[in-house]
N, C-alpha and C. Protein backbone atom coordinates (compact mmCIF):
# COMPACT_ATOMS: atom_id res chain seq x y z
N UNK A 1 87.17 135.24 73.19
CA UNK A 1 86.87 133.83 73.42
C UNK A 1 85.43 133.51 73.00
N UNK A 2 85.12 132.33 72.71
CA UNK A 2 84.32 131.85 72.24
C UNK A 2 83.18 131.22 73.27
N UNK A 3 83.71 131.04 74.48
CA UNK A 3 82.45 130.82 75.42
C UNK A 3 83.46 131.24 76.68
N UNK A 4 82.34 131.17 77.96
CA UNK A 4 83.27 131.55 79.32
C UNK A 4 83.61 130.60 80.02
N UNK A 5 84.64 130.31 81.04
CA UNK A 5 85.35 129.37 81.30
C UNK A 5 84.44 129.65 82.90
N UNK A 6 83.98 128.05 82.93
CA UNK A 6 83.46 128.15 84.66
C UNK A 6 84.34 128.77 85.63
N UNK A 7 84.10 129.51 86.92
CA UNK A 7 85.19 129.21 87.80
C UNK A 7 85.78 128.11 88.50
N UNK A 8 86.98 128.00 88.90
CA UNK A 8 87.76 127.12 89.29
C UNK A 8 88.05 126.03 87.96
N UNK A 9 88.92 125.27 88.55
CA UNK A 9 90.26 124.39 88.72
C UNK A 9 89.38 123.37 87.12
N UNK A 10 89.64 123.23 85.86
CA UNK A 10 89.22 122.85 84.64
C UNK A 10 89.83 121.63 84.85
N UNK A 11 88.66 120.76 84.39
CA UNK A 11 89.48 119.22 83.97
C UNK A 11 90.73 118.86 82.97
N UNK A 12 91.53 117.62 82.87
CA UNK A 12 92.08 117.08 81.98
C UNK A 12 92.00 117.18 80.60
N UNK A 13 91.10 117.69 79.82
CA UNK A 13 90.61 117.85 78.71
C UNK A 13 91.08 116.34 77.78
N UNK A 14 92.59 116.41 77.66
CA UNK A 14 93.52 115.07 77.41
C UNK A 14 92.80 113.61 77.76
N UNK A 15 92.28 113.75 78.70
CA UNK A 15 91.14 112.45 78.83
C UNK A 15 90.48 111.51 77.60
N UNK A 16 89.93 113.09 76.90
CA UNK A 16 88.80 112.45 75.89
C UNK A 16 89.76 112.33 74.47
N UNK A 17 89.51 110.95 74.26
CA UNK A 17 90.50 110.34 72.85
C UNK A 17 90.14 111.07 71.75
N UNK A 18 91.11 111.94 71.02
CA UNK A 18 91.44 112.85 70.08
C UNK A 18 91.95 114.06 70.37
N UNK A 19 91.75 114.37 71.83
CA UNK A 19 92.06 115.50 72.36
C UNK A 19 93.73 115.58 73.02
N UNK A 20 94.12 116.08 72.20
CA UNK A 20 95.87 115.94 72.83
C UNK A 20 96.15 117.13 73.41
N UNK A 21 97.43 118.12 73.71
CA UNK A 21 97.82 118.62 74.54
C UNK A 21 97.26 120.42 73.76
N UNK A 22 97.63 120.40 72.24
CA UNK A 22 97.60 121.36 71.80
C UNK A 22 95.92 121.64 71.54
N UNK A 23 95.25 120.40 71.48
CA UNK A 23 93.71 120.83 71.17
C UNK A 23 93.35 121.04 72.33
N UNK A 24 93.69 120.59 73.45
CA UNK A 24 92.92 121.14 74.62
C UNK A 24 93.33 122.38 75.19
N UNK A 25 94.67 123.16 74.64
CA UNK A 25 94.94 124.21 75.20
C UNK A 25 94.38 125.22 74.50
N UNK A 26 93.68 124.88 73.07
CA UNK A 26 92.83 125.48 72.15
C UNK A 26 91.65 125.75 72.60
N UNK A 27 90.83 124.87 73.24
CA UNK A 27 89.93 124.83 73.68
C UNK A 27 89.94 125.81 74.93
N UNK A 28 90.65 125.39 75.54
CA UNK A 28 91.02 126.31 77.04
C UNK A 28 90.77 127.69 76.93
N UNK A 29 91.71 128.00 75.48
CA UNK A 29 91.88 129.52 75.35
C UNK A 29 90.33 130.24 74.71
N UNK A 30 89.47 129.09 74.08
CA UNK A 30 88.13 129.57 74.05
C UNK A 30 87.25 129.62 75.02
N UNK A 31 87.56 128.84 76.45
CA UNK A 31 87.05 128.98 77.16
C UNK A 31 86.38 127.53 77.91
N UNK A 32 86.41 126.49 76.89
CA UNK A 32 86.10 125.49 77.13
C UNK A 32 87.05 124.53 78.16
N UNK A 33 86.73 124.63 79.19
CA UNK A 33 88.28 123.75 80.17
C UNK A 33 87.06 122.46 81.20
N UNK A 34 86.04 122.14 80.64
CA UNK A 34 85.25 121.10 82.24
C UNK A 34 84.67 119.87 80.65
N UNK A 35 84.62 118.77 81.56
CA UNK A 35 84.30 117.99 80.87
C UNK A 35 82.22 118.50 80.56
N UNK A 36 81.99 118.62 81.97
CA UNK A 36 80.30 118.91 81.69
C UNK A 36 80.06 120.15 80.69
N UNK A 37 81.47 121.15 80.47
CA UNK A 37 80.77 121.98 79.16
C UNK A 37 80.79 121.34 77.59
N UNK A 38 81.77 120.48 77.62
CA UNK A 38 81.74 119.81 76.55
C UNK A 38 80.55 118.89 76.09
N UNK A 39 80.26 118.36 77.18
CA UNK A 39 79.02 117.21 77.24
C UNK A 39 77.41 118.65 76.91
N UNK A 40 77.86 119.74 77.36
CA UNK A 40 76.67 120.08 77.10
C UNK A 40 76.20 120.96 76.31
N UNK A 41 77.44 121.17 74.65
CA UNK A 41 77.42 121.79 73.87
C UNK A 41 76.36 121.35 73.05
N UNK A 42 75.57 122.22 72.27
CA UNK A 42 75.09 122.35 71.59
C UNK A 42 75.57 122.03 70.41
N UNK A 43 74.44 121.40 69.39
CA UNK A 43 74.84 121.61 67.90
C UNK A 43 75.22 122.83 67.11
N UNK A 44 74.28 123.88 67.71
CA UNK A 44 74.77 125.44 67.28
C UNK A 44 76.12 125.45 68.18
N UNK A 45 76.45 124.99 69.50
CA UNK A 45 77.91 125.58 69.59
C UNK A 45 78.82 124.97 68.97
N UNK A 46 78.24 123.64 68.58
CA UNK A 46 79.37 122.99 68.26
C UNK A 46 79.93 123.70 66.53
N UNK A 47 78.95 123.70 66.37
CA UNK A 47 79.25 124.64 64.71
C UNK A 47 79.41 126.15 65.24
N UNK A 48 79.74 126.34 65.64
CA UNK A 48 80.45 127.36 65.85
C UNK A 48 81.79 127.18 65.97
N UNK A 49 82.06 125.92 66.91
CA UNK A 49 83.42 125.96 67.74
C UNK A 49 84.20 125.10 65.50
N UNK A 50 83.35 124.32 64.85
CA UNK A 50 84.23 124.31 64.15
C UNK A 50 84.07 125.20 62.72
N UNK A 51 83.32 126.53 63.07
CA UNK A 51 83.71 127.39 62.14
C UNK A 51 84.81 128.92 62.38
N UNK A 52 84.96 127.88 63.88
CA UNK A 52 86.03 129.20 64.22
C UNK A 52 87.42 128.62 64.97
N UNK A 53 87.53 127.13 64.73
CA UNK A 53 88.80 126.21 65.36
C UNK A 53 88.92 124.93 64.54
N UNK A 54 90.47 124.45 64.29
CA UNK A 54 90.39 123.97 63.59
C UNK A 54 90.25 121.95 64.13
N UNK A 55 88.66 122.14 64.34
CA UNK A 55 88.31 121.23 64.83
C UNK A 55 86.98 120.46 63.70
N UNK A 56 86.55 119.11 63.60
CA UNK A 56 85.33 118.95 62.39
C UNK A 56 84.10 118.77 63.40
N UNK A 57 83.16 118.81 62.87
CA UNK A 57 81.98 118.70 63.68
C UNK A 57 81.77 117.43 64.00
N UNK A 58 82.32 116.39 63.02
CA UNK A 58 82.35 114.75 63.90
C UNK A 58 82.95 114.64 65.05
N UNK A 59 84.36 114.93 64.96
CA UNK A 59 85.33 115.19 66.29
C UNK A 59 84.33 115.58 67.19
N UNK A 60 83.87 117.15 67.23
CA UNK A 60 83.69 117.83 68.49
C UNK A 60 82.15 116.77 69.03
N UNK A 61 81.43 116.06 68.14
CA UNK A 61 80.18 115.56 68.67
C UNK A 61 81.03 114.21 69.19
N UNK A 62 81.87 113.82 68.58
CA UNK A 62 82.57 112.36 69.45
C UNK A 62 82.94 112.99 70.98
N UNK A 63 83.74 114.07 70.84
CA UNK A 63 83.87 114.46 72.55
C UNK A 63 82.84 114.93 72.98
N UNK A 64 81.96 115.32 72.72
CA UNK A 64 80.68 115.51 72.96
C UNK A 64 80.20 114.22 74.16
N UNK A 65 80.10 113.45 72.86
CA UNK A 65 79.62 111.69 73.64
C UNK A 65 80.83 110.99 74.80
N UNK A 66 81.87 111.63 74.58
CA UNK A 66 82.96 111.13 75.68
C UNK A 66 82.58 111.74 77.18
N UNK A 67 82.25 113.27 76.67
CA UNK A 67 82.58 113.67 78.21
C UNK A 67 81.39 113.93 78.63
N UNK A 68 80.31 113.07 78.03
CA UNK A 68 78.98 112.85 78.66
C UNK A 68 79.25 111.81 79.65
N UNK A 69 79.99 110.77 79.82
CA UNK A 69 80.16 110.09 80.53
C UNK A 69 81.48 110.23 81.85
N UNK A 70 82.55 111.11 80.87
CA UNK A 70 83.33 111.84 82.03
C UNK A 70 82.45 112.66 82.89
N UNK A 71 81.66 113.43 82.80
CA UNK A 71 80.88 114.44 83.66
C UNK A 71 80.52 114.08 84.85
N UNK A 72 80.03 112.33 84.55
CA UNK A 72 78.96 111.68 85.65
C UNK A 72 79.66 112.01 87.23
């Protein structure tokens, strides 16, 4: 996996618009399952997450900006 999954109970992922059932179970399986890890990826993670998923770096910075506001 590509990062570690907090403990306990992971958000909706499906929330943030572009993210459907199969990208968030993608994500999951890298480790990514809370809205606040998404909100607090990095530009280096984020290029990571799309040189190793088939995700673009616009996408992942749009959920980026989504679940900055899911987090609150």
């Amino acid at each position: 996996t590509l990062f570690t999954a907090p403990k306990g109970k992971g958000d909706d992922l499906t929330v943030i618009v572009g993210v459907g059932p199969v990208a968030a179970g993608q994500l999951n399986e890298q480790g990514i399952t809370t809205f606040k890890q998404i909100a607090k990826l990095t530009d280096e993670d984020i290029a990571t997450i799309d040189a190793n998923m088939p995700f673009s770096t616009d996408q992942i910075k749009d959920w980026r900006e989504q679940a900055k506001e899911l987090a609150k």
